[in-house]
Protein backbone atom coordinates (compact mmCIF):
# COMPACT_ATOMS: atom_id res chain seq x y z
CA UNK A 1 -49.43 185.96 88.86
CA UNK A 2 -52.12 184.03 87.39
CA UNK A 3 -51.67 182.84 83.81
CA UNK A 4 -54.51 181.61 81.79
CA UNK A 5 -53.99 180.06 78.21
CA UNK A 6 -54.63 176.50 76.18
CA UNK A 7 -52.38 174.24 76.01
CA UNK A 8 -52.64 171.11 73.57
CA UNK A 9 -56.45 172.22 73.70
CA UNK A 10 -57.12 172.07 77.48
CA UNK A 11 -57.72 175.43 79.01
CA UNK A 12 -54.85 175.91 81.78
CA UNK A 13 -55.08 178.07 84.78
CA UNK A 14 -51.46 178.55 86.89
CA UNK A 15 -50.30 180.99 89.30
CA UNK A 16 -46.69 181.58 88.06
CA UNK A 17 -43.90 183.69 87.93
CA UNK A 18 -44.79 185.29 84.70
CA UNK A 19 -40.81 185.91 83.95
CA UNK A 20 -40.64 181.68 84.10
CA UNK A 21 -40.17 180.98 80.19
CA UNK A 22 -42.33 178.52 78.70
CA UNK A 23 -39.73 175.99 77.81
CA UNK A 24 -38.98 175.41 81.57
CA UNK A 25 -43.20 175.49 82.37
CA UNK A 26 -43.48 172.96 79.88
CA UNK A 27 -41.20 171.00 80.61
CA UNK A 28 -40.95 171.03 84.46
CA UNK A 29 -44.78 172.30 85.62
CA UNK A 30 -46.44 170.03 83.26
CA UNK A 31 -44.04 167.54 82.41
CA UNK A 32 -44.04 168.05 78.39
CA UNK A 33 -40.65 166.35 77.84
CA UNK A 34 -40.70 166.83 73.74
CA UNK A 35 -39.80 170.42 73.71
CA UNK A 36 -36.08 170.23 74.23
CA UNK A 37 -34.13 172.88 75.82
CA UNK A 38 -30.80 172.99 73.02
CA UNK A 39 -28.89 176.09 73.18
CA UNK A 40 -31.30 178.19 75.49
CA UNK A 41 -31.25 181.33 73.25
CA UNK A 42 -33.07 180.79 70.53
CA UNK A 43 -30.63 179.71 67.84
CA UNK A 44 -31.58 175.95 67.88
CA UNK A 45 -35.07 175.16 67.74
CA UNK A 46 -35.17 172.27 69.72
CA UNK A 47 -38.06 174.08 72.07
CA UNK A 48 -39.92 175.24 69.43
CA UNK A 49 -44.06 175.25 69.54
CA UNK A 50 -46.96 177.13 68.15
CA UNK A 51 -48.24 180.44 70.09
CA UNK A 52 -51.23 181.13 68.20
CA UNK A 53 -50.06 179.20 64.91
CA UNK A 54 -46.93 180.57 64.82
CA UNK A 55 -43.48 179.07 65.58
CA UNK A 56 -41.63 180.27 68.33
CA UNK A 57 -38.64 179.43 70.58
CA UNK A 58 -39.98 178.64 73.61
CA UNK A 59 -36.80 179.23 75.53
CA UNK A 60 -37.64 183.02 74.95
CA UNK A 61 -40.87 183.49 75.61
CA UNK A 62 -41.68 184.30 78.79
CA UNK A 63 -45.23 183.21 80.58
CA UNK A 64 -46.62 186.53 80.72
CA UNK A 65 -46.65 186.20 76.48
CA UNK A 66 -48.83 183.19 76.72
CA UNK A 67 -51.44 184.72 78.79
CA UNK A 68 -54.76 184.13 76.57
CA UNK A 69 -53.30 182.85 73.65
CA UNK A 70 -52.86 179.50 72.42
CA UNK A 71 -50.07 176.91 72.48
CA UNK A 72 -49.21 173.83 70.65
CA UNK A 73 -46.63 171.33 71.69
CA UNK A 74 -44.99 168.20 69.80
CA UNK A 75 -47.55 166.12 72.40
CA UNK A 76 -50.86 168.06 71.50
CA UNK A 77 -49.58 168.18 67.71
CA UNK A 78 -49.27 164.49 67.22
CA UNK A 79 -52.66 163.77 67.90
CA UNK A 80 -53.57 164.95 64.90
CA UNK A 81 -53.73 163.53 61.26
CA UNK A 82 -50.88 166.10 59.96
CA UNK A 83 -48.58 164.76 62.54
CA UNK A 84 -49.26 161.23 61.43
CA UNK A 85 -49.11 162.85 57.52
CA UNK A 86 -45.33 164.08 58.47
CA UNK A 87 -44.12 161.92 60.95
CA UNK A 88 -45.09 159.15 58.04
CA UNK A 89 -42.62 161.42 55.43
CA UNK A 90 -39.88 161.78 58.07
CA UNK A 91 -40.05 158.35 58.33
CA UNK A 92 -40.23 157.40 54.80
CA UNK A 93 -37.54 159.80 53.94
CA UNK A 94 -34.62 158.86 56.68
CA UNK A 95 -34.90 162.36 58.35
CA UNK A 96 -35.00 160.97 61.87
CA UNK A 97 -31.82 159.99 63.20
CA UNK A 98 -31.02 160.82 67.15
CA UNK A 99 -34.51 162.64 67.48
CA UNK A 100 -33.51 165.53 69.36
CA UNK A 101 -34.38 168.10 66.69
CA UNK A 102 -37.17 166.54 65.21
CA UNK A 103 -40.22 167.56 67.42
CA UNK A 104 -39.05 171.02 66.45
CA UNK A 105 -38.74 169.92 62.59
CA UNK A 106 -42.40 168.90 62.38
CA UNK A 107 -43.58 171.75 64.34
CA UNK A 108 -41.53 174.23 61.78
CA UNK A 109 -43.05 171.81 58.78
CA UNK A 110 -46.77 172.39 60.77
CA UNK A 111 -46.43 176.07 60.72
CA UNK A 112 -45.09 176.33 57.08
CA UNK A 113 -47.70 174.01 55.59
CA UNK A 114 -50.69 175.69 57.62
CA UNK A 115 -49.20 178.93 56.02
CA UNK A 116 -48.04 177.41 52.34
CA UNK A 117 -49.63 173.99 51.78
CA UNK A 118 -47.88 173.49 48.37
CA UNK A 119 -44.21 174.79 49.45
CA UNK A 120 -41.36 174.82 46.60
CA UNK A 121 -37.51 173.69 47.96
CA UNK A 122 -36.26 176.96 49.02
CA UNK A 123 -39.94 178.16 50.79
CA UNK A 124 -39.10 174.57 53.24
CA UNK A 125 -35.43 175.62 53.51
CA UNK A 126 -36.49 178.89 54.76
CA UNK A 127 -39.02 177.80 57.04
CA UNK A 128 -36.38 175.15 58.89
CA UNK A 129 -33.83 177.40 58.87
CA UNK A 130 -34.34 177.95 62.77
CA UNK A 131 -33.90 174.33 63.45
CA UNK A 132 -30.31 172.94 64.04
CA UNK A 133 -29.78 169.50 63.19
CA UNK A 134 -26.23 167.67 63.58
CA UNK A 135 -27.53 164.61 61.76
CA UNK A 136 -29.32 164.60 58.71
CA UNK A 137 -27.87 167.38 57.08
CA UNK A 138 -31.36 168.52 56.08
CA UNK A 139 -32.04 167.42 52.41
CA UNK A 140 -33.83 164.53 54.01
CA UNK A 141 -35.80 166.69 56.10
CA UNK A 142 -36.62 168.76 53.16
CA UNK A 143 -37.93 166.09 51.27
CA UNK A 144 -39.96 164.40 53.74
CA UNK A 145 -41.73 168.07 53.95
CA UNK A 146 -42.17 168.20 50.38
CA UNK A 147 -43.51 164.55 50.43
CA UNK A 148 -45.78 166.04 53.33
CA UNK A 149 -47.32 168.46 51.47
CA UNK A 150 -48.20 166.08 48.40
CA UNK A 151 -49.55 163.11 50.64
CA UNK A 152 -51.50 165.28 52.79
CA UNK A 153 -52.96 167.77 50.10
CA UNK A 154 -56.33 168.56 51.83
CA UNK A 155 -55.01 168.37 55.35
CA UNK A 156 -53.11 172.15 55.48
């Protein structure tokens, strides 16, 4: 079947099986290595990317879903100023440690601050709630967000 969406703004065109999920087109079709395959059912968020804006686990969406719409990856997101707004606060606050989880992180911190640009502590704990991390234990990751949204006031 023939699949036609845009992907880190370049229109795509591929004849797939539209059952394929995106994590595995991503990562093997078109060679997107950031989106991490963790658990492989959606508890993790180590796949996760924007479908129209909105975060999803891209280890259960299947191609067919895509068709028409719009997705964002960690490669096509940190082109951007925001990326270089939050990847500045991870950095800032310690919240990267192995990395594994953290294109997931900033793509859960995208999609809140697009939605909520001036987020309190629990509206961030919410939003990363889908996002495992074995590392940081999170309050780092919840303050670089909040740092985020103060440095980059404007931005969201």
């Amino acid at each position: 079947m023939v699949i036609e969406f845009v992907l880190n703004g370049e229109r795509i065109k591929a004849d797939v099986n539209p059952e394929k999920r995106l994590l595995h087109f991503l990562r093997e079709d078109m060679g997107l290595k950031g989106t991490k395959e963790g658990c492989g059912e959606g508890e993790c968020g180590a796949c996760s990317v924007l479908l129209n804006g909105k975060l999803v686990h891209s280890c259960l969406v299947p191609l067919i879903m895509v068709d028409g719409r719009d997705v964002l990856t960690i490669e096509g997101f940190r082109k951007t100023e925001r990326f270089r707004v939050l990847k500045e606060a991870f950095s800032e606050e310690g919240a990267v440690q192995c990395g594994f989880c953290t294109p997931g992180m900033l793509l859960a911190a995208e999609a809140l601050l697009r939605e909520n640009p001036e987020p309190d502590e629990e509206d961030i704990k919410e939003a990363i709630s889908g996002n495992l991390c074995r590392c940081t234990g999170y309050l780092s990751v919840v303050r670089a967000i909040k740092r985020a949204s103060i440095k980059g006031r404007g931005l969201w």
